[in-house]
PDB file of N, CA and C in Angstrom:
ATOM      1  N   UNK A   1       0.847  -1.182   0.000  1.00  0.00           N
ATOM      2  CA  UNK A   1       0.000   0.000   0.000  1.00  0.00           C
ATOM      3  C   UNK A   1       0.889   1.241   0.000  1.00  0.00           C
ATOM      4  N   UNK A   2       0.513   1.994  -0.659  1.00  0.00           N
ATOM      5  CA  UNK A   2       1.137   3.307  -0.944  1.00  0.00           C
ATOM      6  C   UNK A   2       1.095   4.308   0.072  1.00  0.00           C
ATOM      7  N   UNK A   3       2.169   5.026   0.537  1.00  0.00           N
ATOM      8  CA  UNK A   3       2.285   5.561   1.960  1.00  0.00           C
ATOM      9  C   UNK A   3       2.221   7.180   1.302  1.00  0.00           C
ATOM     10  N   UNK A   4       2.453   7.358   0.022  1.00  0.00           N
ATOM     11  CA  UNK A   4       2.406   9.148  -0.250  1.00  0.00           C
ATOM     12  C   UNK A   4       1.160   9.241  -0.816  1.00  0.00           C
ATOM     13  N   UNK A   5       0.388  10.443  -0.029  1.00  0.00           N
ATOM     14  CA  UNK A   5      -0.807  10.745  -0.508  1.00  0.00           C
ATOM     15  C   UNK A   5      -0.961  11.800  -1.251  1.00  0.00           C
ATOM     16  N   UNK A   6      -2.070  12.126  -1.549  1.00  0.00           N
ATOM     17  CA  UNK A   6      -1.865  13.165  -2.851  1.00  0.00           C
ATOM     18  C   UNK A   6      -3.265  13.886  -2.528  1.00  0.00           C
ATOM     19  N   UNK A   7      -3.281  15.056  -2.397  1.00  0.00           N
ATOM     20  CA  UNK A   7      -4.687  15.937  -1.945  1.00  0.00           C
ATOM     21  C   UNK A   7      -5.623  15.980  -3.159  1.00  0.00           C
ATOM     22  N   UNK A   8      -6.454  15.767  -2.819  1.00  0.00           N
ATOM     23  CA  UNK A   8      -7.348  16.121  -4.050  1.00  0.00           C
ATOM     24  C   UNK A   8      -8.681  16.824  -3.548  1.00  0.00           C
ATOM     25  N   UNK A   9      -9.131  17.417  -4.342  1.00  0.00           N
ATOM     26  CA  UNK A   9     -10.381  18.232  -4.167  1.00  0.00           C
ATOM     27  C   UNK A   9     -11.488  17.960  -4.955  1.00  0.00           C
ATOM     28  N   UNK A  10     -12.776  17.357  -5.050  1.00  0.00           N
ATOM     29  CA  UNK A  10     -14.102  17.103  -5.251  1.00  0.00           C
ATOM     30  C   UNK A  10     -15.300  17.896  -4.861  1.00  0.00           C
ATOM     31  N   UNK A  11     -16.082  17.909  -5.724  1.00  0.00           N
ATOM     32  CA  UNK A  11     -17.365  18.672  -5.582  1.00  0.00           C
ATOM     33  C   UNK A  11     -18.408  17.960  -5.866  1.00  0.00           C
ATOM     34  N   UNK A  12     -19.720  18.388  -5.240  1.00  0.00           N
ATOM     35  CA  UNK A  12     -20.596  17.310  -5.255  1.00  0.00           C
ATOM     36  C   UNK A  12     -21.920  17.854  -4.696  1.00  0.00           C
ATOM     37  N   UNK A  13     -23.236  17.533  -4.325  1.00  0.00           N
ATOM     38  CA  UNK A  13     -24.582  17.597  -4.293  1.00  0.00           C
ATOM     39  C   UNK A  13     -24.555  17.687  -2.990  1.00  0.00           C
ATOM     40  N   UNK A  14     -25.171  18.583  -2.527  1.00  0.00           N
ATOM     41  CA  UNK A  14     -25.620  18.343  -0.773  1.00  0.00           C
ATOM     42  C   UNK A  14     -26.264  17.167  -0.571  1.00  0.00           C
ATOM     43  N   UNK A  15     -26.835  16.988  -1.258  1.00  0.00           N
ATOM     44  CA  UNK A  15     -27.575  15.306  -0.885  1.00  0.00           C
ATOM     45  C   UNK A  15     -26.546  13.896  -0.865  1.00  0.00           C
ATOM     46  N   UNK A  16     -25.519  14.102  -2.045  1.00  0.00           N
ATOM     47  CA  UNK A  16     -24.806  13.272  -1.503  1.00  0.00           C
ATOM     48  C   UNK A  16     -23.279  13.423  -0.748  1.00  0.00           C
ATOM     49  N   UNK A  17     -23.273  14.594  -0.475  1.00  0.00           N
ATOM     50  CA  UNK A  17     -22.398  15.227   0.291  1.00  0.00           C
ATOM     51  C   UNK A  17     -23.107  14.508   1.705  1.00  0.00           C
ATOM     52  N   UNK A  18     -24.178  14.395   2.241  1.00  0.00           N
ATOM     53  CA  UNK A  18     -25.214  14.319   3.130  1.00  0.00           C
ATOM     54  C   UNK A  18     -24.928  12.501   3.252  1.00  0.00           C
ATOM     55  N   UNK A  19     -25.114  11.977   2.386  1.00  0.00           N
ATOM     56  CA  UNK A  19     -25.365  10.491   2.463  1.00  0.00           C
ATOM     57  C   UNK A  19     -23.374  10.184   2.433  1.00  0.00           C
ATOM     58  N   UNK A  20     -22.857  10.277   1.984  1.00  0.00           N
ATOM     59  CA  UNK A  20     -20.938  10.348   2.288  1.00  0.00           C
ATOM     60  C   UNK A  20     -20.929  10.386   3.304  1.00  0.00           C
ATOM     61  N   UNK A  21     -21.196  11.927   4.475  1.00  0.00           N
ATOM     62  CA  UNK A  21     -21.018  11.864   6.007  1.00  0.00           C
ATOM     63  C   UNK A  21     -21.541  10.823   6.721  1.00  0.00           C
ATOM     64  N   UNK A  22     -22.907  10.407   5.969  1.00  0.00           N
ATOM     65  CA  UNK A  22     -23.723   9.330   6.670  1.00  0.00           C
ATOM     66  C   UNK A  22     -22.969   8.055   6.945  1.00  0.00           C
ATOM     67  N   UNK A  23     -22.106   7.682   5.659  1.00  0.00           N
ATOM     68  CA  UNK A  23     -21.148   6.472   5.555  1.00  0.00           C
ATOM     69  C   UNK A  23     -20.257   6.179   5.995  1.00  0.00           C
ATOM     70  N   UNK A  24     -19.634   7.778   6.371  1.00  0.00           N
ATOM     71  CA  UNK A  24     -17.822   7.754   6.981  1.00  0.00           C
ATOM     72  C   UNK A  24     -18.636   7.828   8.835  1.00  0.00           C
ATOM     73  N   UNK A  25     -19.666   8.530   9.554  1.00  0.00           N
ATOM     74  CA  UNK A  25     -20.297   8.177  10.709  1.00  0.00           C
ATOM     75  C   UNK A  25     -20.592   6.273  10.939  1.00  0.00           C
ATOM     76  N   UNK A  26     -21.380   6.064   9.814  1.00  0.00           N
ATOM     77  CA  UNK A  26     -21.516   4.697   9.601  1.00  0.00           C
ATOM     78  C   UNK A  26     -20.305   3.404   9.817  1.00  0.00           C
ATOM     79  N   UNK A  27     -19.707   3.584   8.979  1.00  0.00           N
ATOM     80  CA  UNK A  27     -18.548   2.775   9.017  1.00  0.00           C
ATOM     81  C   UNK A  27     -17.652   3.136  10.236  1.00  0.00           C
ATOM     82  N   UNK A  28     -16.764   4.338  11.099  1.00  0.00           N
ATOM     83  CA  UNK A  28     -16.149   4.823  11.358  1.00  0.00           C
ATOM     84  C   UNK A  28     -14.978   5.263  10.708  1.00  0.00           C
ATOM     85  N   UNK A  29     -14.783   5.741   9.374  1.00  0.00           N
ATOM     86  CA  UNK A  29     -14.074   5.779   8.408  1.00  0.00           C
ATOM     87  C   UNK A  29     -13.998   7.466   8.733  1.00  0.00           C
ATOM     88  N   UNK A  30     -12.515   7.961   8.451  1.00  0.00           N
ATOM     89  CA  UNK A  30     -12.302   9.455   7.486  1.00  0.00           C
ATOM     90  C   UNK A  30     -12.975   9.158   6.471  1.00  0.00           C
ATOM     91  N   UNK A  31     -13.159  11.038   6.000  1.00  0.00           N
ATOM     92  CA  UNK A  31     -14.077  11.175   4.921  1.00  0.00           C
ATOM     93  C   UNK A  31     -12.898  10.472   3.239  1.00  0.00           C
ATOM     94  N   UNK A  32     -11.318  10.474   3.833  1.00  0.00           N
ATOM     95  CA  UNK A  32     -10.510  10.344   2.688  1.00  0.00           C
ATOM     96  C   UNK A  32     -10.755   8.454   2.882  1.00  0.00           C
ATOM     97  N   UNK A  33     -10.716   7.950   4.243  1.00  0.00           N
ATOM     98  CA  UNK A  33     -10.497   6.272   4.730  1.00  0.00           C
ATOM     99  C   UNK A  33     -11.689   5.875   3.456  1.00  0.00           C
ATOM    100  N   UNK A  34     -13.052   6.198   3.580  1.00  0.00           N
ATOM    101  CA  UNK A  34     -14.079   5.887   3.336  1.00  0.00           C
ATOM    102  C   UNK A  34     -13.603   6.025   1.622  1.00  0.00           C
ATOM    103  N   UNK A  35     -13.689   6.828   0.594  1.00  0.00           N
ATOM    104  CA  UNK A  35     -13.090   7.381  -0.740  1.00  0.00           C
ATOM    105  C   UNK A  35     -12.178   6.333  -0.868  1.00  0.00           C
ATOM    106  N   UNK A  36     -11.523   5.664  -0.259  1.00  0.00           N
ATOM    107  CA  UNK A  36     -10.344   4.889  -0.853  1.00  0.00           C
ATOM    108  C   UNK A  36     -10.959   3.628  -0.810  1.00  0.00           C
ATOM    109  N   UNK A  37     -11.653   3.065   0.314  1.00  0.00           N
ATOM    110  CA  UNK A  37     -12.328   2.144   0.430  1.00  0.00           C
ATOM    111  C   UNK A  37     -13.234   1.616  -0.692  1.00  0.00           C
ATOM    112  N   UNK A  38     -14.124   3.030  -1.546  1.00  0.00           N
ATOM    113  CA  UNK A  38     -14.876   2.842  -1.977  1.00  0.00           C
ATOM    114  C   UNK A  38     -14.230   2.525  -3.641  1.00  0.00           C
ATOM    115  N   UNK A  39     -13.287   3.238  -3.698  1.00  0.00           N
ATOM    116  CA  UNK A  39     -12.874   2.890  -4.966  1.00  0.00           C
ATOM    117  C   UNK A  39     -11.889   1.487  -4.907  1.00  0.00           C
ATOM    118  N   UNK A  40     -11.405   1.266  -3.872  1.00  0.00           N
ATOM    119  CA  UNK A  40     -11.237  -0.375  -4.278  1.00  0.00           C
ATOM    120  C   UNK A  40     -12.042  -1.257  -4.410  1.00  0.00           C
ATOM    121  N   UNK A  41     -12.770  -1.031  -4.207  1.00  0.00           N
ATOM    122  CA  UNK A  41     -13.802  -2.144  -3.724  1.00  0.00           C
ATOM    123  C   UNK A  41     -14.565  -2.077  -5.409  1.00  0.00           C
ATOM    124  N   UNK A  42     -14.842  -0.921  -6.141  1.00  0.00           N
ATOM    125  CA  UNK A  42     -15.357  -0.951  -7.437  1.00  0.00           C
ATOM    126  C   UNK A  42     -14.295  -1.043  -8.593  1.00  0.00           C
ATOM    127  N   UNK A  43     -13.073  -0.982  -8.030  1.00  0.00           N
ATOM    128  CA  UNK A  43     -11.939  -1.840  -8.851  1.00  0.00           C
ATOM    129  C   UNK A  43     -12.212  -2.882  -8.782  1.00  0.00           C
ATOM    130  N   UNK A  44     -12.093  -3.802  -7.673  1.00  0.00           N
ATOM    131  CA  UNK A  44     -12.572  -5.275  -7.686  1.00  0.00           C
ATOM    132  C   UNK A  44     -13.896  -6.042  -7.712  1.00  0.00           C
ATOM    133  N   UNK A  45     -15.518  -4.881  -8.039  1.00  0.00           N
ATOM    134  CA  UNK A  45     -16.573  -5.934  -8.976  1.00  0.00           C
ATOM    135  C   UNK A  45     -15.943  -5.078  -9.994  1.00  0.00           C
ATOM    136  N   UNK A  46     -15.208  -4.119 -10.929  1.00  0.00           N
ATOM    137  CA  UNK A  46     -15.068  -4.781 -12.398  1.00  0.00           C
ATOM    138  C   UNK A  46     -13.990  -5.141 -12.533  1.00  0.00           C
ATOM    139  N   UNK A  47     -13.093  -6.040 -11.805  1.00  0.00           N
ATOM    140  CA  UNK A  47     -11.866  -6.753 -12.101  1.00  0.00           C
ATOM    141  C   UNK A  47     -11.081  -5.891 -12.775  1.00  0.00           C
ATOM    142  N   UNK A  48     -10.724  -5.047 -12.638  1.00  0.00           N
ATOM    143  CA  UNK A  48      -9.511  -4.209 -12.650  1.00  0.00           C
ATOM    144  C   UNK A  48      -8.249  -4.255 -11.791  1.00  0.00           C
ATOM    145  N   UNK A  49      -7.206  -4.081 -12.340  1.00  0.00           N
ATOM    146  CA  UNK A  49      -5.779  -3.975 -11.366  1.00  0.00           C
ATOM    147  C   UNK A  49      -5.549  -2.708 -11.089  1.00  0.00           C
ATOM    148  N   UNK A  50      -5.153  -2.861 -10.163  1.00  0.00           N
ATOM    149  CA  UNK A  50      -5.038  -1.355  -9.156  1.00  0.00           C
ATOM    150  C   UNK A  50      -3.352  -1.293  -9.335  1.00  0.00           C
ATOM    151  N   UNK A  51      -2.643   0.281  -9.683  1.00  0.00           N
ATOM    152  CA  UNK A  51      -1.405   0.258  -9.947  1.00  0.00           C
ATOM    153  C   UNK A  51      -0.539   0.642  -8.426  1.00  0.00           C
TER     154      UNK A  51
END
C-alpha cells in the first residue's frame, strides 16, 4: 500500500455530500479512509488492477 498521498479536491450535491457523512459516521471511516475504500472495492466488482 502506498504511503504518499496526494490531496485532491471534489465537488458534489448536498444530498450526496449528506449520504458520504452518513457512511464515513456509519462505518467509522475518514471522509478520505471511506473514498479509498470505496474505490477499491469498485476496482474489484469490475476486475480491474489497481497500480
Amino acid at each position: 500500500m502506498a504511503t504518499d498521498k496526494k490531496r485532491v479536491q471534489i465537488s458534489m450535491t448536498e444530498e450526496i455530500a449528506s449520504k458520504f457523512d452518513e457512511l464515513t459516521e456509519f462505518y467509522g471511516l475518514s471522509k478520505s479512509g471511506l473514498f479509498a475504500v470505496l474505490i477499491r472495492e469498485d476496482y474489484e466488482r469490475k476486475g480491474l488492477e489497481e497500480k
